[in-house]
PDB file of N, CA and C in Angstrom:
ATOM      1  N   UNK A   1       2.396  50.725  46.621  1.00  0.00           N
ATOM      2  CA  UNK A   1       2.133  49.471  45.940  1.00  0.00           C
ATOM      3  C   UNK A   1       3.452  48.906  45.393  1.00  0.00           C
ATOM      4  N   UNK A   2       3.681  47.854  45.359  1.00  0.00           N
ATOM      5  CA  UNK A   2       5.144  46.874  45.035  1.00  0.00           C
ATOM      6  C   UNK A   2       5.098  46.827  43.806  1.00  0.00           C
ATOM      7  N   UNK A   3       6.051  46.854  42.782  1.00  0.00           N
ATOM      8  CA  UNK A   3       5.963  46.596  41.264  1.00  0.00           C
ATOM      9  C   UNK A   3       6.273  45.378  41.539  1.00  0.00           C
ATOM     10  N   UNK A   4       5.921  44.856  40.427  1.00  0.00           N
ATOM     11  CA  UNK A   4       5.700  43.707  39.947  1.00  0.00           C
ATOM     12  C   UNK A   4       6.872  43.202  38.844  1.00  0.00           C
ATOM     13  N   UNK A   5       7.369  42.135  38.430  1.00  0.00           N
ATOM     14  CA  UNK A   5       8.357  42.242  37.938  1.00  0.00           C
ATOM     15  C   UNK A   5       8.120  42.655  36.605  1.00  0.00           C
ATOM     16  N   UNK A   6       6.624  42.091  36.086  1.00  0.00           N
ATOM     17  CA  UNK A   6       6.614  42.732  34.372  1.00  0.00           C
ATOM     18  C   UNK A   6       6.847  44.333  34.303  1.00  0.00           C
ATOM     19  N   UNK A   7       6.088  44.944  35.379  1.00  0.00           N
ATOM     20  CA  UNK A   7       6.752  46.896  35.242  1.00  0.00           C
ATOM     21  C   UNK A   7       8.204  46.936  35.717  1.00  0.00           C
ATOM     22  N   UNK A   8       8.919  46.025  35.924  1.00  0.00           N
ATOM     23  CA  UNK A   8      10.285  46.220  36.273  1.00  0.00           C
ATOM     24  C   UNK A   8      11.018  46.098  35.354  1.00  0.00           C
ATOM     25  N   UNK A   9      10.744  44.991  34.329  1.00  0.00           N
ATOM     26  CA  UNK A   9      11.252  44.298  32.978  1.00  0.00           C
ATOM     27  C   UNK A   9      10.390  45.442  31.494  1.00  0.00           C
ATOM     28  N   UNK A  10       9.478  45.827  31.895  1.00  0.00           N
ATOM     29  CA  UNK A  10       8.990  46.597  30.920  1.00  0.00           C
ATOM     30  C   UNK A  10       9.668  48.489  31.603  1.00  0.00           C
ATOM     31  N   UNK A  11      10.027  48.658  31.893  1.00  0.00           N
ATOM     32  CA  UNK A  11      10.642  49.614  33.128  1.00  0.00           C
ATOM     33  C   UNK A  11      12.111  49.654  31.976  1.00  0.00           C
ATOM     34  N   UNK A  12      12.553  48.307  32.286  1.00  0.00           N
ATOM     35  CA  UNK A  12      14.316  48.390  31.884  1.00  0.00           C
ATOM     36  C   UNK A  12      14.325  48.417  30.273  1.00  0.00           C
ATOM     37  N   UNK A  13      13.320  47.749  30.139  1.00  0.00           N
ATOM     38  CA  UNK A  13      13.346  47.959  28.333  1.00  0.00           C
ATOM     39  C   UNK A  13      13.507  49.526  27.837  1.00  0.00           C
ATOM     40  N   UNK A  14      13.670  50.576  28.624  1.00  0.00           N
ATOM     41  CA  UNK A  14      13.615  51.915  27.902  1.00  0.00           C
ATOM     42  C   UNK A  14      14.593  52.136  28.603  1.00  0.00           C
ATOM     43  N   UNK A  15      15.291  51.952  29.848  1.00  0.00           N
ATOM     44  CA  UNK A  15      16.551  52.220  30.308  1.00  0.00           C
ATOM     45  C   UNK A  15      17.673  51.301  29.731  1.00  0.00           C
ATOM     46  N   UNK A  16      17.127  50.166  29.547  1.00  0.00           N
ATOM     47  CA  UNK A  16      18.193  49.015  28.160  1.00  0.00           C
ATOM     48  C   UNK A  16      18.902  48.334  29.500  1.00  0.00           C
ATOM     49  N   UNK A  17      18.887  48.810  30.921  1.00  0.00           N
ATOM     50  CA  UNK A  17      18.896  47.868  32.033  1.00  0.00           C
ATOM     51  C   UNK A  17      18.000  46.485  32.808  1.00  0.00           C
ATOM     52  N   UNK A  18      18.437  45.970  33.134  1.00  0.00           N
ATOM     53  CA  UNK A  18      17.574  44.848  33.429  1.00  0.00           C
ATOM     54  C   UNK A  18      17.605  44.838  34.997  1.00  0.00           C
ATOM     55  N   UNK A  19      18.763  44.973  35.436  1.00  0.00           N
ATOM     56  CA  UNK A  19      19.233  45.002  37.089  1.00  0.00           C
ATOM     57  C   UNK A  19      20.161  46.045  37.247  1.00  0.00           C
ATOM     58  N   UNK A  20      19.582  46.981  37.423  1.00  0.00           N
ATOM     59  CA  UNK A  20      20.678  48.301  37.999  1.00  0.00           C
ATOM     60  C   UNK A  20      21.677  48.187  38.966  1.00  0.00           C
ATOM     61  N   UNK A  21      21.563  46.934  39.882  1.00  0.00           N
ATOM     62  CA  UNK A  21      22.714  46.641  40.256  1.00  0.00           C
ATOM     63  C   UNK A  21      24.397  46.588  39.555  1.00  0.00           C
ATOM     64  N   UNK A  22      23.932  45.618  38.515  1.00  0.00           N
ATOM     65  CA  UNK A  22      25.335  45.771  37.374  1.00  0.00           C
ATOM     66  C   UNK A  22      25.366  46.604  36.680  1.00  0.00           C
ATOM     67  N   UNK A  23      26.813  46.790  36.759  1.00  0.00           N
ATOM     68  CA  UNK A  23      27.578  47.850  35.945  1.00  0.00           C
ATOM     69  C   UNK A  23      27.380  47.277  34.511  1.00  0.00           C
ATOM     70  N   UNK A  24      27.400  48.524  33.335  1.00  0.00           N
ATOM     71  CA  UNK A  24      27.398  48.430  32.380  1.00  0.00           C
ATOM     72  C   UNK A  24      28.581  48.165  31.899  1.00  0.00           C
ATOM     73  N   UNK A  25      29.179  47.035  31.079  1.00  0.00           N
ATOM     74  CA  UNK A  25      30.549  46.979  30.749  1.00  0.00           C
ATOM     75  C   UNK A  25      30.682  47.027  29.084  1.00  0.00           C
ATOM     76  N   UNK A  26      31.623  47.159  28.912  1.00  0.00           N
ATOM     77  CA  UNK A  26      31.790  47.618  27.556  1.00  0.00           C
ATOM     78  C   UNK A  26      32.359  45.834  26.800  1.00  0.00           C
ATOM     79  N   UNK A  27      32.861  45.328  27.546  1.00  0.00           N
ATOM     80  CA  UNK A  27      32.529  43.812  26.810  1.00  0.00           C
ATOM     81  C   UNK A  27      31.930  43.206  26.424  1.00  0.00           C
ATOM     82  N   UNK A  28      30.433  43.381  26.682  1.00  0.00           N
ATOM     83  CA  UNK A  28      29.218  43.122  26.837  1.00  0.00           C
ATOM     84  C   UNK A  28      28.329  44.271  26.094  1.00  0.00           C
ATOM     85  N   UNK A  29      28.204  44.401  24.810  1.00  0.00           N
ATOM     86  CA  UNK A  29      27.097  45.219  24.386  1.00  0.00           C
ATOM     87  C   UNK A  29      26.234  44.605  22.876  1.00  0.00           C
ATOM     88  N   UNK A  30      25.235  44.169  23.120  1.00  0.00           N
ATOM     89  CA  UNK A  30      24.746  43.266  22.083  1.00  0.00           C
ATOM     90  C   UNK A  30      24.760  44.404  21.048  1.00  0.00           C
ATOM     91  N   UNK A  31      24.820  43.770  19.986  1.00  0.00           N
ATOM     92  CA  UNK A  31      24.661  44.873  18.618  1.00  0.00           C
ATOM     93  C   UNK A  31      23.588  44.335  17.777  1.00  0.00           C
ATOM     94  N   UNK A  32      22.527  45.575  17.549  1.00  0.00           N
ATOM     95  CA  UNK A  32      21.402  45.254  16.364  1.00  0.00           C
ATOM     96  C   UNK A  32      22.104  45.158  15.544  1.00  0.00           C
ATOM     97  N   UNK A  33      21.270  43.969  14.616  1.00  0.00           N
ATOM     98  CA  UNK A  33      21.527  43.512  13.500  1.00  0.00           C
ATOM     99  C   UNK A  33      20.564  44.646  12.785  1.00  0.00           C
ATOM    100  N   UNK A  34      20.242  45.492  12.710  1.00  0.00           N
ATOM    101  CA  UNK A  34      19.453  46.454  11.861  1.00  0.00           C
ATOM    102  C   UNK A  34      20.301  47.554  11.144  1.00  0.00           C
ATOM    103  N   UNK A  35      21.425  47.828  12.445  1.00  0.00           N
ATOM    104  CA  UNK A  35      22.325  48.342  12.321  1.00  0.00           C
ATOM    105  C   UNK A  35      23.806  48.213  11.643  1.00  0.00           C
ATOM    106  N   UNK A  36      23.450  47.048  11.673  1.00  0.00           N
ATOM    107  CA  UNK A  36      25.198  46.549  10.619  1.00  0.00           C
ATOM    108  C   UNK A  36      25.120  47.195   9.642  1.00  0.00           C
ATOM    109  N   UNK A  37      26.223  47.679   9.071  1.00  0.00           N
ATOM    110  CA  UNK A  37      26.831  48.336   8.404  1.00  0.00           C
ATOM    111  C   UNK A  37      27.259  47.227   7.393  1.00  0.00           C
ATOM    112  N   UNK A  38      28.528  46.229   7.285  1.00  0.00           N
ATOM    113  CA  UNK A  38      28.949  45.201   7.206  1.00  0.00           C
ATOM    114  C   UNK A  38      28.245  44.219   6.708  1.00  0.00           C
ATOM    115  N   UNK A  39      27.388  44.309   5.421  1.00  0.00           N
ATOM    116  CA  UNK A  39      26.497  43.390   5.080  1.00  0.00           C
ATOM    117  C   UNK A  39      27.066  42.275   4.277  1.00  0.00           C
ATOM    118  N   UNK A  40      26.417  40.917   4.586  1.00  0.00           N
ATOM    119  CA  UNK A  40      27.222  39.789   3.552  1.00  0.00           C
ATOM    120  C   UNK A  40      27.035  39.774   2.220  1.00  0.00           C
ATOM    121  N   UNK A  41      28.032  39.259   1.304  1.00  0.00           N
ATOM    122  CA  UNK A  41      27.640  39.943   0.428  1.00  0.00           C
ATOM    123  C   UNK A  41      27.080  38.356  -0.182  1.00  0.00           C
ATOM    124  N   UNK A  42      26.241  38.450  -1.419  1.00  0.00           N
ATOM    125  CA  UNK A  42      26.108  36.834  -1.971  1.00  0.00           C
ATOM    126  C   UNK A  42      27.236  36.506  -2.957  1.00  0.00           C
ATOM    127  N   UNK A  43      27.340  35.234  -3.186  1.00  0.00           N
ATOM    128  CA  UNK A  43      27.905  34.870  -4.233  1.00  0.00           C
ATOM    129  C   UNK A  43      27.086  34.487  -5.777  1.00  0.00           C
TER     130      UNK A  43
END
């Protein structure tokens, strides 16, 4: 049976790939905002 693109896209969401064709580059890595460290501060 052919996947479909939602099990392909729900597929990459746990590999954090979208198209395994491209290389993962290190220029390119979104960063959670959950994760900042670096918080603003108020005035």
């Amino acid at each position: 049976m052919d996947e479909t693109f939602n099990d392909r896209f729900k597929d990459s969401l746990f590999t954090g790939f979208i198209d395994d064709s491209f290389e993962s580059e290190t220029l390119y890595q979104p960063e959670l905002l959950v994760n900042r460290k670096n918080l603003k501060r108020r005035f």
